[in-house]
Protein backbone atom coordinates (compact mmCIF):
# COMPACT_ATOMS: atom_id res chain seq x y z
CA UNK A 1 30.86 27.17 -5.77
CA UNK A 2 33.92 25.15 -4.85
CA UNK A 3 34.82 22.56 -1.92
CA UNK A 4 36.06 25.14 -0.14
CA UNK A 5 32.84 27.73 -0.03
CA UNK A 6 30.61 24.75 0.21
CA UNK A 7 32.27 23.28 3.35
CA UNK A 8 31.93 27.07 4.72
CA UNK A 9 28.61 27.34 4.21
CA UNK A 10 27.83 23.87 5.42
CA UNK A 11 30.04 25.12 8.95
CA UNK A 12 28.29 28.45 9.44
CA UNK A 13 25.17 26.95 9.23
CA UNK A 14 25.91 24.19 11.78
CA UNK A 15 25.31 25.98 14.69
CA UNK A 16 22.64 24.34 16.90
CA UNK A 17 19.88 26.90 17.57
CA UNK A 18 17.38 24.64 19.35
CA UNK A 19 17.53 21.43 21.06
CA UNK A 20 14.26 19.50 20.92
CA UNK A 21 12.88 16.78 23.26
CA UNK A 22 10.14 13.98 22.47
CA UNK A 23 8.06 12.50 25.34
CA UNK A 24 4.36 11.45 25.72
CA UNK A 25 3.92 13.32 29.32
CA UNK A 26 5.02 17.28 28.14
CA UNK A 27 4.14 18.54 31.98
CA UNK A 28 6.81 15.81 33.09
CA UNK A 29 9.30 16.70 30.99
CA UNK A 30 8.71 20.40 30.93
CA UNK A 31 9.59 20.18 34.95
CA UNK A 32 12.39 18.17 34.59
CA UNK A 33 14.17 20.47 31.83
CA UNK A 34 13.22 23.39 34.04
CA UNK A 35 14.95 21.61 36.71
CA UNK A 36 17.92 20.75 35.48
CA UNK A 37 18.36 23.61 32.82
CA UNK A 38 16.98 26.29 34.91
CA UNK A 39 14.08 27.54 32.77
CA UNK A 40 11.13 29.18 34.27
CA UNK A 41 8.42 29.42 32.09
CA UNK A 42 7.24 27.34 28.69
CA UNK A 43 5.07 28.53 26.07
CA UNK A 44 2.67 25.83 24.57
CA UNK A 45 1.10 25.50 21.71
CA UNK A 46 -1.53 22.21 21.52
CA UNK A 47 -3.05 20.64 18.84
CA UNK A 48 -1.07 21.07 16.12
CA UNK A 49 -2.03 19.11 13.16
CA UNK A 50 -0.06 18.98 10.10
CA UNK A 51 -1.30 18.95 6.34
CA UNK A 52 -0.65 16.02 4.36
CA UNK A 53 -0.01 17.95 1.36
CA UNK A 54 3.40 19.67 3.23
CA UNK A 55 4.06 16.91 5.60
CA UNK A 56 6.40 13.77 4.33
CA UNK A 57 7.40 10.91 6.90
CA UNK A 58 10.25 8.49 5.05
CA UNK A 59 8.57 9.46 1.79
CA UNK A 60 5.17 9.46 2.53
CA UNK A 61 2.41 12.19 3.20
CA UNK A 62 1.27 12.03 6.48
CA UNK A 63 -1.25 13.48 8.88
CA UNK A 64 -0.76 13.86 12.36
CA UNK A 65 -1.35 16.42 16.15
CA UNK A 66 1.17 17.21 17.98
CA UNK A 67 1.30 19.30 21.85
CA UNK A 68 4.70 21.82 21.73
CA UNK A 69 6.05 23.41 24.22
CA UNK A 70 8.60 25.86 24.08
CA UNK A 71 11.19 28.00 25.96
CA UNK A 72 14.93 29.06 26.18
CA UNK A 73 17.68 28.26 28.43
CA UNK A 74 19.89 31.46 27.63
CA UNK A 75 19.56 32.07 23.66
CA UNK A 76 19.27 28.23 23.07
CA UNK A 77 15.45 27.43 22.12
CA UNK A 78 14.08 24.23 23.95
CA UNK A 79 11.53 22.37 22.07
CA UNK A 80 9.47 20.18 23.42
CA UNK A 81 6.88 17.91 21.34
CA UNK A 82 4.27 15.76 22.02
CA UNK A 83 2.63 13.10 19.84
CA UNK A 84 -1.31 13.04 20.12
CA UNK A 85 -2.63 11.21 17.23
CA UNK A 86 -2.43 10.47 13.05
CA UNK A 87 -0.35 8.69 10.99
CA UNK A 88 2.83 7.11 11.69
CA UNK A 89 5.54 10.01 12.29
CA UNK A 90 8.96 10.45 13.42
CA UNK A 91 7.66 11.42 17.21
CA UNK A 92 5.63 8.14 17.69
CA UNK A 93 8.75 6.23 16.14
CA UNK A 94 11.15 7.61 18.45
CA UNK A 95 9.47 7.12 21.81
CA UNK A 96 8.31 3.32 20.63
CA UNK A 97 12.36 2.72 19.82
CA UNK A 98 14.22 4.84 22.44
CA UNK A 99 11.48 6.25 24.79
CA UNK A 100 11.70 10.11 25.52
CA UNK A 101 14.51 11.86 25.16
CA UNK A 102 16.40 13.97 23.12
CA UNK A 103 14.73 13.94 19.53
CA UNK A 104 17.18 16.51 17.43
CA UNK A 105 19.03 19.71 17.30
CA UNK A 106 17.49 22.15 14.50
CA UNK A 107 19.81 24.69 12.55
CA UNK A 108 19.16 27.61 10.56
CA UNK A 109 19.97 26.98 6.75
CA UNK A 110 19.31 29.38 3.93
CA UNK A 111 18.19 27.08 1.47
CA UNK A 112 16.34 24.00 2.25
CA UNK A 113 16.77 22.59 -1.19
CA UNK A 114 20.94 23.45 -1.43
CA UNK A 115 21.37 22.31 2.05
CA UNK A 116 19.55 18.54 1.71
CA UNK A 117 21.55 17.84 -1.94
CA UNK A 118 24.22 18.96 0.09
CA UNK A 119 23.97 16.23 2.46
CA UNK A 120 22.21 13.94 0.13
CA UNK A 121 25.93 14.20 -1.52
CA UNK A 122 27.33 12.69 1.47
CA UNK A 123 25.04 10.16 1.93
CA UNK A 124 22.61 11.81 4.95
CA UNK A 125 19.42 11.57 3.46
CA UNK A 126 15.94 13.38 4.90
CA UNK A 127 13.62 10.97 6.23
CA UNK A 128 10.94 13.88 7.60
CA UNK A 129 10.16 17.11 5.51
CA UNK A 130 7.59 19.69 6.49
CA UNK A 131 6.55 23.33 4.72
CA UNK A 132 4.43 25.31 7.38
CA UNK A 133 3.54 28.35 5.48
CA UNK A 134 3.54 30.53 8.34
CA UNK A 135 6.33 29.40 9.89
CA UNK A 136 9.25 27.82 7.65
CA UNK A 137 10.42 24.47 6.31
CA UNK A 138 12.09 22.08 7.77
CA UNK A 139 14.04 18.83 7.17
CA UNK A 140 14.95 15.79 9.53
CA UNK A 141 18.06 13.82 8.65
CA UNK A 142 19.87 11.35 10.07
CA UNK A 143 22.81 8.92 8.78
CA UNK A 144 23.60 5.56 10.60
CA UNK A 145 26.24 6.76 12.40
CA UNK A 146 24.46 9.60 13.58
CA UNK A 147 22.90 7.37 16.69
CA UNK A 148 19.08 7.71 17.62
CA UNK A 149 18.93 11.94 17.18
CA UNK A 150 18.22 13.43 13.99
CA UNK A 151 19.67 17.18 12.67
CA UNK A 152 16.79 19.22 12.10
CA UNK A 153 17.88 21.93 8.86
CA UNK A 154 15.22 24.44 9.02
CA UNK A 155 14.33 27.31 7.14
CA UNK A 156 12.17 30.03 9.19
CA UNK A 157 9.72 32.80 7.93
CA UNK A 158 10.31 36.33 9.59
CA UNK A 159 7.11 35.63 10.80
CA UNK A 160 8.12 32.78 13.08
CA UNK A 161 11.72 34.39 14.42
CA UNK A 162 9.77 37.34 15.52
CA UNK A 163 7.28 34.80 17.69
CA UNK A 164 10.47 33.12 18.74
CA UNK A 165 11.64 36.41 19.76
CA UNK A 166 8.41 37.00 21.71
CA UNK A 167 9.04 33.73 23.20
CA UNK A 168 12.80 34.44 24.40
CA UNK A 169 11.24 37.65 26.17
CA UNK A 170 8.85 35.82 28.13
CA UNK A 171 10.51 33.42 29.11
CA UNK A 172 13.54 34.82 30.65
């Protein structure tokens, strides 16, 4: 591949597909988004719990539950998570340095692997990685100039896009 195709690739695949919030009060910020971005209904999913084995916070495996909620404001997916308990994770980190807020934007890449030596080249490194069998794998990275928000790449099972489709039809 040369410059040329790789810098495509990167570009088609930087569409945001989802915007994703962190806060410890999800009913709080649930009604505000709905507020502000007109939603009308959120889908939740509580006590997730991730597996060590898959789950990698600035190197290291960690175990933690999350609360998610999520919904769509026209085709855009709005995340919002939750930190409950476990080790030390990228949520928890977040709200203790910037309080809630917006966390990252998530896009769709084809290749997990290409996409972070991709950046890596570039000098954006992942600092959160997590394989959910049933649903995908997915990446945080972030570079210094990037601010307090992370890019989320994520790779999603056909599984998961036809929940998220069932999700979009409920909620609209």
């Amino acid at each position: 591949m040369n410059a040329d195709e790789g810098e495509a690739m990167m570009s088609r695949n930087a569409v945001p597909i989802q915007i994703a919030y962190v806060t410890q009060d999800l009913a709080a910020m649930e009604d505000a988004l709905s507020r502000q971005l007109g939603i009308k209904k959120w889908i939740r999913n509580t006590g997730y719990r991730t597996d060590p084995a898959r789950t990698s916070y600035r190197g290291i495996p960690v175990c933690f539950e999350v609360d998610l909620s999520l919904s769509y404001a026209g085709d855009m997916q709005i995340e919002i998570i939750a930190p409950v308990s476990g080790d030390d994770n990228p949520y928890d980190d977040f709200l203790r340095t910037h309080g809630p807020g917006l966390h990252h934007i998530c896009i769709e890449v084809d290749n997990i692997e290409k996409a972070l030596q991709d950046y890596a080249a570039n000098g954006i490194e992942a600092v959160f990685r997590i394989a959910i069998p049933e649903a995908g794998d997915y990446a945080y990275i972030r570079s210094p100039a990037m601010g307090a928000a992370y890019v989320e790449l994520a790779v999603f099972t056909p599984e998961i896009k036809q929940h998220f489709e069932f999700i979009k039809s409920e909620c609209r």
